[in-house]
Protein backbone atom coordinates (compact mmCIF):
# COMPACT_ATOMS: atom_id res chain seq x y z
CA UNK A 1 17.59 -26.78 8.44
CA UNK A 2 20.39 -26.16 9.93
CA UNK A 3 20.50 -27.46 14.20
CA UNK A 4 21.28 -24.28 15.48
CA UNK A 5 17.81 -22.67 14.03
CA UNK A 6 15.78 -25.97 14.97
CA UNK A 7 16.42 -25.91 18.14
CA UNK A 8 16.55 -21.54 18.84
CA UNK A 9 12.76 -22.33 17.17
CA UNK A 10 12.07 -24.93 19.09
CA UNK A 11 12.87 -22.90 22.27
CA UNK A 12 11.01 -19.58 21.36
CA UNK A 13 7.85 -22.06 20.99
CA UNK A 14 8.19 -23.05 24.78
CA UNK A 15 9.34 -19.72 25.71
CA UNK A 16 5.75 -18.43 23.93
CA UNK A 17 3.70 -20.86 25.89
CA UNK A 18 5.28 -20.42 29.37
CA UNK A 19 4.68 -16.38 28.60
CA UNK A 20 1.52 -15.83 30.17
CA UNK A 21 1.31 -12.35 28.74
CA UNK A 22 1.46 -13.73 24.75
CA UNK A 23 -1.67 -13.94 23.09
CA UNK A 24 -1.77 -15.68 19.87
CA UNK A 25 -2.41 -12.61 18.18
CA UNK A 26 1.19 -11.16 17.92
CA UNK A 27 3.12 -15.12 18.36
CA UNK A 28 2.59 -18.36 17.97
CA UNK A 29 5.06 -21.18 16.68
CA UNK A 30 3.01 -24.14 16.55
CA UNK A 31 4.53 -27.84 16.95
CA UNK A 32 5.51 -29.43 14.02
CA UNK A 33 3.78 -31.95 10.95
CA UNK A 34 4.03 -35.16 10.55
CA UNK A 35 6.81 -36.00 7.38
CA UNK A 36 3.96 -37.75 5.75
CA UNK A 37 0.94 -34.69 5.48
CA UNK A 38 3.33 -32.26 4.52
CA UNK A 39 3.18 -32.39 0.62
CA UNK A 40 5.57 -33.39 -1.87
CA UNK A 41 5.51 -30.00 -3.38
CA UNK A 42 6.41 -28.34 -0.44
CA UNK A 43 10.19 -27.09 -1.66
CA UNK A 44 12.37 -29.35 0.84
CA UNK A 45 13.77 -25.97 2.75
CA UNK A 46 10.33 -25.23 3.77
CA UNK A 47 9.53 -29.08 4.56
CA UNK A 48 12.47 -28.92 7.00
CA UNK A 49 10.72 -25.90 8.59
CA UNK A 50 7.74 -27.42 8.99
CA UNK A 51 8.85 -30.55 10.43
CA UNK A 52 10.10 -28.06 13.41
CA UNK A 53 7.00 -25.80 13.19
CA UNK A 54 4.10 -26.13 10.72
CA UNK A 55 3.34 -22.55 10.93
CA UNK A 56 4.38 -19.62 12.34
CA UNK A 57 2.74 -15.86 13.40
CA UNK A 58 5.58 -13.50 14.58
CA UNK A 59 4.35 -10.43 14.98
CA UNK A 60 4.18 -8.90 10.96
CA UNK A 61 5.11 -12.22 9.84
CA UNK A 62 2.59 -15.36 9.14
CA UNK A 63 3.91 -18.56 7.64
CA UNK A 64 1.07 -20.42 6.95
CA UNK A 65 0.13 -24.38 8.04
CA UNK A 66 -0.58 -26.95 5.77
CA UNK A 67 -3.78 -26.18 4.80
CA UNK A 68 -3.31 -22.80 4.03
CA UNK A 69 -0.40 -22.94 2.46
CA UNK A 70 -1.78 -25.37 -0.65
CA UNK A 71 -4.44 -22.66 -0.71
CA UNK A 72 -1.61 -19.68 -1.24
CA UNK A 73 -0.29 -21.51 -3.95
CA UNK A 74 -2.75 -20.16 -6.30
CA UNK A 75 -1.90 -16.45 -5.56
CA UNK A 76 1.50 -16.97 -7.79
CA UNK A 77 -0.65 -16.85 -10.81
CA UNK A 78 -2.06 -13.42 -9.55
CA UNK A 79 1.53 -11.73 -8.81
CA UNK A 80 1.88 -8.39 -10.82
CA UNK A 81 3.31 -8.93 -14.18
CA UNK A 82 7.14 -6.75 -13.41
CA UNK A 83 7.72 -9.88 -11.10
CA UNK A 84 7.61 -12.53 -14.05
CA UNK A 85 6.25 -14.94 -10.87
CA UNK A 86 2.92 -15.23 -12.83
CA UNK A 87 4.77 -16.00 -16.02
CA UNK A 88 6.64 -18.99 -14.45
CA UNK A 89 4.36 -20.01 -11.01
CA UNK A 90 6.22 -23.22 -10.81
CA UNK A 91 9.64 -21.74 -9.95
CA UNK A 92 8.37 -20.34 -7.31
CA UNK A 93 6.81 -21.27 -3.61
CA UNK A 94 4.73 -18.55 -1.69
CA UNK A 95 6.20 -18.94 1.58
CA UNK A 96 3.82 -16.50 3.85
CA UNK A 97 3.18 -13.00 4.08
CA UNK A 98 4.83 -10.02 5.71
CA UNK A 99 2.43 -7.17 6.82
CA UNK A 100 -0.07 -8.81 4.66
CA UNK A 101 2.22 -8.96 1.40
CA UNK A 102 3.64 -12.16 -0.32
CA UNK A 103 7.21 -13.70 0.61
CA UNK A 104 7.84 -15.91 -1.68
CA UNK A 105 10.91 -18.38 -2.13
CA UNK A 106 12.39 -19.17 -5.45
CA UNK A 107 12.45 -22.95 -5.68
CA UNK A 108 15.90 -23.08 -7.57
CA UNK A 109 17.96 -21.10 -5.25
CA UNK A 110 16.03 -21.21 -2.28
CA UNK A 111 16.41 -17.61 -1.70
CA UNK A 112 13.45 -15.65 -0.09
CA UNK A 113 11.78 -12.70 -2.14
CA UNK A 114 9.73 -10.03 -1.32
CA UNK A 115 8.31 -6.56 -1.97
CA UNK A 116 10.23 -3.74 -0.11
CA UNK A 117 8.39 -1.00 1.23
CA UNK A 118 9.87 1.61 -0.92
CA UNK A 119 6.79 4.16 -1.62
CA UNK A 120 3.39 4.16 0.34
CA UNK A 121 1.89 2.10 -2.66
CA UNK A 122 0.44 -1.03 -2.61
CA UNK A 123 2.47 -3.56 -3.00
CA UNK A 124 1.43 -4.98 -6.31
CA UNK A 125 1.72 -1.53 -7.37
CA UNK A 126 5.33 -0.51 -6.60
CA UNK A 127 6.98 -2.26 -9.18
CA UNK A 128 9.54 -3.45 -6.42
CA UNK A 129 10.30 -6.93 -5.85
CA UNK A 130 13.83 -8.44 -4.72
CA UNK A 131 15.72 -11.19 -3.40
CA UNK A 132 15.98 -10.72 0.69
CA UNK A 133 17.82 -13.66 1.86
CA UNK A 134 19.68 -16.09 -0.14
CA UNK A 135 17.85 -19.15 1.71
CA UNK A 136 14.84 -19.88 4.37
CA UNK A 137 18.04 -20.63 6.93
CA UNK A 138 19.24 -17.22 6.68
CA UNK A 139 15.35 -15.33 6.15
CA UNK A 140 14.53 -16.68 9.45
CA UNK A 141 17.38 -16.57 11.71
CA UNK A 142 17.65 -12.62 10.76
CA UNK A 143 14.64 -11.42 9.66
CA UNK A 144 12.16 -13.41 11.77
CA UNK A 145 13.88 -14.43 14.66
CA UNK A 146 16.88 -11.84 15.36
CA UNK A 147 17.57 -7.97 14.23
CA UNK A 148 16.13 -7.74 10.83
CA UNK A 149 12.56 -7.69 11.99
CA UNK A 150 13.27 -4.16 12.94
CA UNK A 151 13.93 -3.44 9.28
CA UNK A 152 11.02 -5.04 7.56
CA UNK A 153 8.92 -5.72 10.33
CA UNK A 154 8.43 -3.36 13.19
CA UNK A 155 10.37 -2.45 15.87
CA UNK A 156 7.93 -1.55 18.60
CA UNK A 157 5.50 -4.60 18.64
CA UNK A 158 4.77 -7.60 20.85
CA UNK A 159 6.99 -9.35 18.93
CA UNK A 160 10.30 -7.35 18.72
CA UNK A 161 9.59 -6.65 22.58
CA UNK A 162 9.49 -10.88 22.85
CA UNK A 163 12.77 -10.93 20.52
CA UNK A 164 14.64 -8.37 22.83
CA UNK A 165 13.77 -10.00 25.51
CA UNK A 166 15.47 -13.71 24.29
CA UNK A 167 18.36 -11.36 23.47
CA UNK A 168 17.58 -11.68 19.46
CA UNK A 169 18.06 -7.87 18.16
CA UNK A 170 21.52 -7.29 18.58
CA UNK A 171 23.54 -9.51 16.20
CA UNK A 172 27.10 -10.90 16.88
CA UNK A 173 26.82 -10.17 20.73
CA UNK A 174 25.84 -13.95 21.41
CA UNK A 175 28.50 -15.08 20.01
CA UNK A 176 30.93 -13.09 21.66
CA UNK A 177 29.39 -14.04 24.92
């Protein structure tokens, strides 16, 4: 992981506890695991991750703890059958969900995958599935913690209102500060 995103997590966790006004309901970044209970199939992006926080609930995003993440492992056999996950559930890691549908990250690349929101279908019923970000780095920074919740997430909940106010939504204007 690279320092920049350890430590912006790492600051939106005490930032969540000092707000009085969060409620675990809509954020929580809890502290990290221990190297030696996190398992040795856990794909070593997602190790990293967990090391900084072992789970994360971000508004319409929940990457689950160790215990519940061993548990989601078994849902790869159940993915439909136009996302070839169930055909080959060992190239693949199911990362969390996003507005209760699978994120998954493809253990070769390390890019994140999940199911757009193309049609008012279920999910395992759209025949949609795609590559969103090329690695957990670059999922998270964007889509979880910065602008790109607005455009898979939502962009009127607890959570983008948290983001906005760390100054997360509008990309490029920190580093022009």
């Amino acid at each position: 992981m690279n320092p920049d995103l350890r430590e912006l997590i790492e600051e939106l966790r005490a930032d969540l506890v000092a707000d009085e006004d969060n409620t675990v309901s809509w954020g929580e970044i809890s502290a990290g695991a221990p190297t030696d209970k996190i398992s040795a199939e856990v794909p070593q992006p997602v190790r990293e991750l967990m090391e900084v926080a072992e789970s994360i609930a971000a508004g319409g995003f929940y990457l689950p703890g160790i215990s519940s993440s061993a548990r989601m492992q078994s849902g790869l056999k159940m993915m439909p059958e136009y996302t070839g996950v169930a055909a080959e559930p060992d190239e693949w890691f199911y990362l969390g969900r996003l507005k209760e549908e699978p994120l998954l990250l493809r253990r070769d690349s390390g890019a994140v995958w999940y199911f757009p929101q193309i049609s008012t279908d279920e999910w395992f019923m759209r025949e949609a599935f795609q590559e969103i970000a090329p690695d957990l780095d670059s999922f998270l920074a964007y889509y979880l913690f910065g602008a790109g919740y607005a455009e898979i997430g939502y962009d009127d909940d607890d959570w983008w209102r948290f983001l906005e106010e760390e100054d997360l939504t509008a990309p490029g204007e920190q580093e022009d500060e």
